[in-house]
Protein backbone atom coordinates (compact mmCIF):
# COMPACT_ATOMS: atom_id res chain seq x y z
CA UNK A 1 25.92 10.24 116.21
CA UNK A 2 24.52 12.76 113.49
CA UNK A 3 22.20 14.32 116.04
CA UNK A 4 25.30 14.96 118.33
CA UNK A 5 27.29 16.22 115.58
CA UNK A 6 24.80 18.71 114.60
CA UNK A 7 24.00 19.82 118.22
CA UNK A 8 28.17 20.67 118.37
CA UNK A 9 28.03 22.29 114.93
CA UNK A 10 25.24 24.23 116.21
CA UNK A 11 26.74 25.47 119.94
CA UNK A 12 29.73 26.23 118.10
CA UNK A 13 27.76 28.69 116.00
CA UNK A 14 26.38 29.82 118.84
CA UNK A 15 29.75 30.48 120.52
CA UNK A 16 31.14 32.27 117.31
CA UNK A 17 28.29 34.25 116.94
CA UNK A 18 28.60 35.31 120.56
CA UNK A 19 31.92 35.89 120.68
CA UNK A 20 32.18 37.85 117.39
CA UNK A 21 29.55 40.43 118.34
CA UNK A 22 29.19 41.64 114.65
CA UNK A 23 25.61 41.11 113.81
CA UNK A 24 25.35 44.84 112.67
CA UNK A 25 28.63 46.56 110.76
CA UNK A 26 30.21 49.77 111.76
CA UNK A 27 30.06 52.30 109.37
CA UNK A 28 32.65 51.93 106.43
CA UNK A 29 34.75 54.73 106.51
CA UNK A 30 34.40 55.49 102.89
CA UNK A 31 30.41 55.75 103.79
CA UNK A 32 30.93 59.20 106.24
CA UNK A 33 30.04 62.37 104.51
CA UNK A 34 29.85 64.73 107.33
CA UNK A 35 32.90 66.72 107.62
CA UNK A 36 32.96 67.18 111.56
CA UNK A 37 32.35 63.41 111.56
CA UNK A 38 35.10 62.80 109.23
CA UNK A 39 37.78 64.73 111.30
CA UNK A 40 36.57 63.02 114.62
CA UNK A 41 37.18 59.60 112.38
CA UNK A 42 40.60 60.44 111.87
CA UNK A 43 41.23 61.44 115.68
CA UNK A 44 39.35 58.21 117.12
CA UNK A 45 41.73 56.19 113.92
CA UNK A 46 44.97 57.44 115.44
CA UNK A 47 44.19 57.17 119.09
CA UNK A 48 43.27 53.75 118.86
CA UNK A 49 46.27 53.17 116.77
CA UNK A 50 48.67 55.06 119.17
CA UNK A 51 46.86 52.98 121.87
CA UNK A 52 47.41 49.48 120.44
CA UNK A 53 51.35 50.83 120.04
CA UNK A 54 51.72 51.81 123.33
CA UNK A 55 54.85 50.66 124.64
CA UNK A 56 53.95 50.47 128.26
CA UNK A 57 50.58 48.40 128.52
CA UNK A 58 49.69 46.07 125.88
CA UNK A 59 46.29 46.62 124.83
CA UNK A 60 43.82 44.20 123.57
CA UNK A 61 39.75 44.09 122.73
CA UNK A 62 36.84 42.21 122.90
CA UNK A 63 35.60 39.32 125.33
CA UNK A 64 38.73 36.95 124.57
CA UNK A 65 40.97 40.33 125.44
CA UNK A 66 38.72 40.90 128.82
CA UNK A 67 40.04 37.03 130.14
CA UNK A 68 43.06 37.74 128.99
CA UNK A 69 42.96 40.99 131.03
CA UNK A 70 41.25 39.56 134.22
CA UNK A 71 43.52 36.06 133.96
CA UNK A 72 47.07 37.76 133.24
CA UNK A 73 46.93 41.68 134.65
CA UNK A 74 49.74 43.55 134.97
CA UNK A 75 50.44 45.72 132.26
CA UNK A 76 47.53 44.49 130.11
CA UNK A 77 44.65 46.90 129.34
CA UNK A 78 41.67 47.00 126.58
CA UNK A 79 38.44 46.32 129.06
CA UNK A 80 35.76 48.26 127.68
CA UNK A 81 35.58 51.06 130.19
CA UNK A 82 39.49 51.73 129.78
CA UNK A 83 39.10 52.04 125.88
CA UNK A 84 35.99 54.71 126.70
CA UNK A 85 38.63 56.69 128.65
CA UNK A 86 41.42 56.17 126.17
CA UNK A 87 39.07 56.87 122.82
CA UNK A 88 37.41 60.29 124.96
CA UNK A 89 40.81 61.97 125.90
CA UNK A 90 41.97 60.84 122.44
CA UNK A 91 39.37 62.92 120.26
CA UNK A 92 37.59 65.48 122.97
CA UNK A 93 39.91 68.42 121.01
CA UNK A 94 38.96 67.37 117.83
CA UNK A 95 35.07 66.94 119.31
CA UNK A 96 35.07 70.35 120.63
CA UNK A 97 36.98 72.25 117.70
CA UNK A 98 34.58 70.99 114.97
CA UNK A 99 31.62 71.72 117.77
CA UNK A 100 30.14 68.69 118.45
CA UNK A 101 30.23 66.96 121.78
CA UNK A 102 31.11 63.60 123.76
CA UNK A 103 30.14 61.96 126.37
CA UNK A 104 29.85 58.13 127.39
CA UNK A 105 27.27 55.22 127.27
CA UNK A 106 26.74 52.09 129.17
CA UNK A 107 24.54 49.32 128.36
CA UNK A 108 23.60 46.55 131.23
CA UNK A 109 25.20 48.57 133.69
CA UNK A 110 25.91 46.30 136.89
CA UNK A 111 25.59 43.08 134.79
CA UNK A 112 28.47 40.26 133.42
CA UNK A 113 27.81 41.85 129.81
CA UNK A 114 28.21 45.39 131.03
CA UNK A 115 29.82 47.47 127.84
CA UNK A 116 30.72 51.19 127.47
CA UNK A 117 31.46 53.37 125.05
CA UNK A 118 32.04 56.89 123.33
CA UNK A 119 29.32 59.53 121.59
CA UNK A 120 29.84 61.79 119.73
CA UNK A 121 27.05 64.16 118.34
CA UNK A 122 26.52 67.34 117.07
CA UNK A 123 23.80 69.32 119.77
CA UNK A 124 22.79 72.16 117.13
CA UNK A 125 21.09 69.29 115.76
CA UNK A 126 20.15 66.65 118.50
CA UNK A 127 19.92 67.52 122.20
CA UNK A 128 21.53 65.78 125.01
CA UNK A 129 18.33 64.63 126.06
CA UNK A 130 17.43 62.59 122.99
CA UNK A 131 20.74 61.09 122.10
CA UNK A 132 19.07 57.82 123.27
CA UNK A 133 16.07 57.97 120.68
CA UNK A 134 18.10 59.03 117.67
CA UNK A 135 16.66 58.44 114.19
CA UNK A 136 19.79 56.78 112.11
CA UNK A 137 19.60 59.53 109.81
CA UNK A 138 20.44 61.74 112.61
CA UNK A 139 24.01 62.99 113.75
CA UNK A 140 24.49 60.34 117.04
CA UNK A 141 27.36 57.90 116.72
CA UNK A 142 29.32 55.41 118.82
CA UNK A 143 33.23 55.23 119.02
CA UNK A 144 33.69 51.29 119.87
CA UNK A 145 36.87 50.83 119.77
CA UNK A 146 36.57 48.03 122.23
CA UNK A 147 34.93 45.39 120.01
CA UNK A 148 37.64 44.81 117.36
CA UNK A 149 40.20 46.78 118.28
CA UNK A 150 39.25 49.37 115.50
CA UNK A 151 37.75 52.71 115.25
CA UNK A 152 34.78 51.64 114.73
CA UNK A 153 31.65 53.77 114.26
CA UNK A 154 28.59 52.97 114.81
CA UNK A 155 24.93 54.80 114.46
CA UNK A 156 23.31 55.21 117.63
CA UNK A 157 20.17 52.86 116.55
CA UNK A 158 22.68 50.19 115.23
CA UNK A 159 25.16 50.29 118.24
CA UNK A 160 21.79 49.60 120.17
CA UNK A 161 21.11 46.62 118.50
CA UNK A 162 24.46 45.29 118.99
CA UNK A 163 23.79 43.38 122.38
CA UNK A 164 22.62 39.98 121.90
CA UNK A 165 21.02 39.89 125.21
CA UNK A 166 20.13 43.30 127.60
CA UNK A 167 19.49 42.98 131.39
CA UNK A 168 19.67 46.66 131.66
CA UNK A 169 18.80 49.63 129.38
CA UNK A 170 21.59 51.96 127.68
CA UNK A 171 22.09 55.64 129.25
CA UNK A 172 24.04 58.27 129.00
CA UNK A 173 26.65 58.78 131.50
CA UNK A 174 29.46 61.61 132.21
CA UNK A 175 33.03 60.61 131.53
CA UNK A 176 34.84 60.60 134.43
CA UNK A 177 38.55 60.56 134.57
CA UNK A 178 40.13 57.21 135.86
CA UNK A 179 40.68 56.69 139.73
């Protein structure tokens, strides 16, 4: 009995660590310096909150949020392609005026665990080119909002390290306007 007890303490572990996805932090707000970075913070905060008040789709995030999506339909939205659309309409002004830019990223594209997202960077300092080997230090980051349902921000390296498992390496991808 103790044996099976422990074997269900440990899958269930498993399962919350799986599901959480939060084995590295997003940046803490408070820890952004950069000024450009800072506005493009307070763009991605109030698109995702304008997004999670929308009145005509309910919105939602992470894996429980994708079955949701896939079970129920409808008006429902928050799969992790849909909040790379939402988060790059929502601060490409902002991205542009402070002149950085943004494009997209996909990790295990064509797999179950396929997840995109939003960069932002600023090219006088990193080119397009290298966005992929970025040194933490440097100016590379990841709009997520898809994960919690926040504006989170991630460092290139650490968004990297996010996956728990990865069939198919990240790359950098145009945004292309929903079909």
């Amino acid at each position: 009995m103790h044996n099976r007890l422990t074997s269900l303490r440990h899958l269930l572990l498993l399962v919350f660590v799986t599901l959480s996805g939060c084995v590295v932090l997003p940046l803490h707000h408070d820890s952004i310096e950069d000024p450009a970075l800072l506005e493009i913070r307070t763009a991605f905060a109030r698109t995702v909150e304008q997004t999670l008040n929308d009145p005509e789709q309910q919105w939602t995030s992470g894996w429980l949020g994708n079955m949701w999506i896939n079970f129920h339909g409808d008006d429902n939205r928050g799969l992790c392609y849909e909040w790379k659309y939402r988060v790059h309409a929502g601060v490409q002004e902002t991205v542009q005026r402070v002149g950085w830019q943004a494009t997209a990223i996909v990790i295990n594209r064509g797999a179950a665990h396929e997840h995109h997202a939003v960069v932002v960077y600023d090219p006088a300092q990193v080119s397009a080119g290298k966005l992929l080997a970025a040194r933490p230090s440097e100016p590379v980051y990841i709009l997520d909002a898809w994960r919690q349902g926040q504006a989170d921000i991630y460092t290139m390296h650490d968004w990297l390290q996010l996956p728990m498992s990865v069939s198919v390496a990240a790359e950098i991808i145009p945004v292309q306007a929903p079909r």
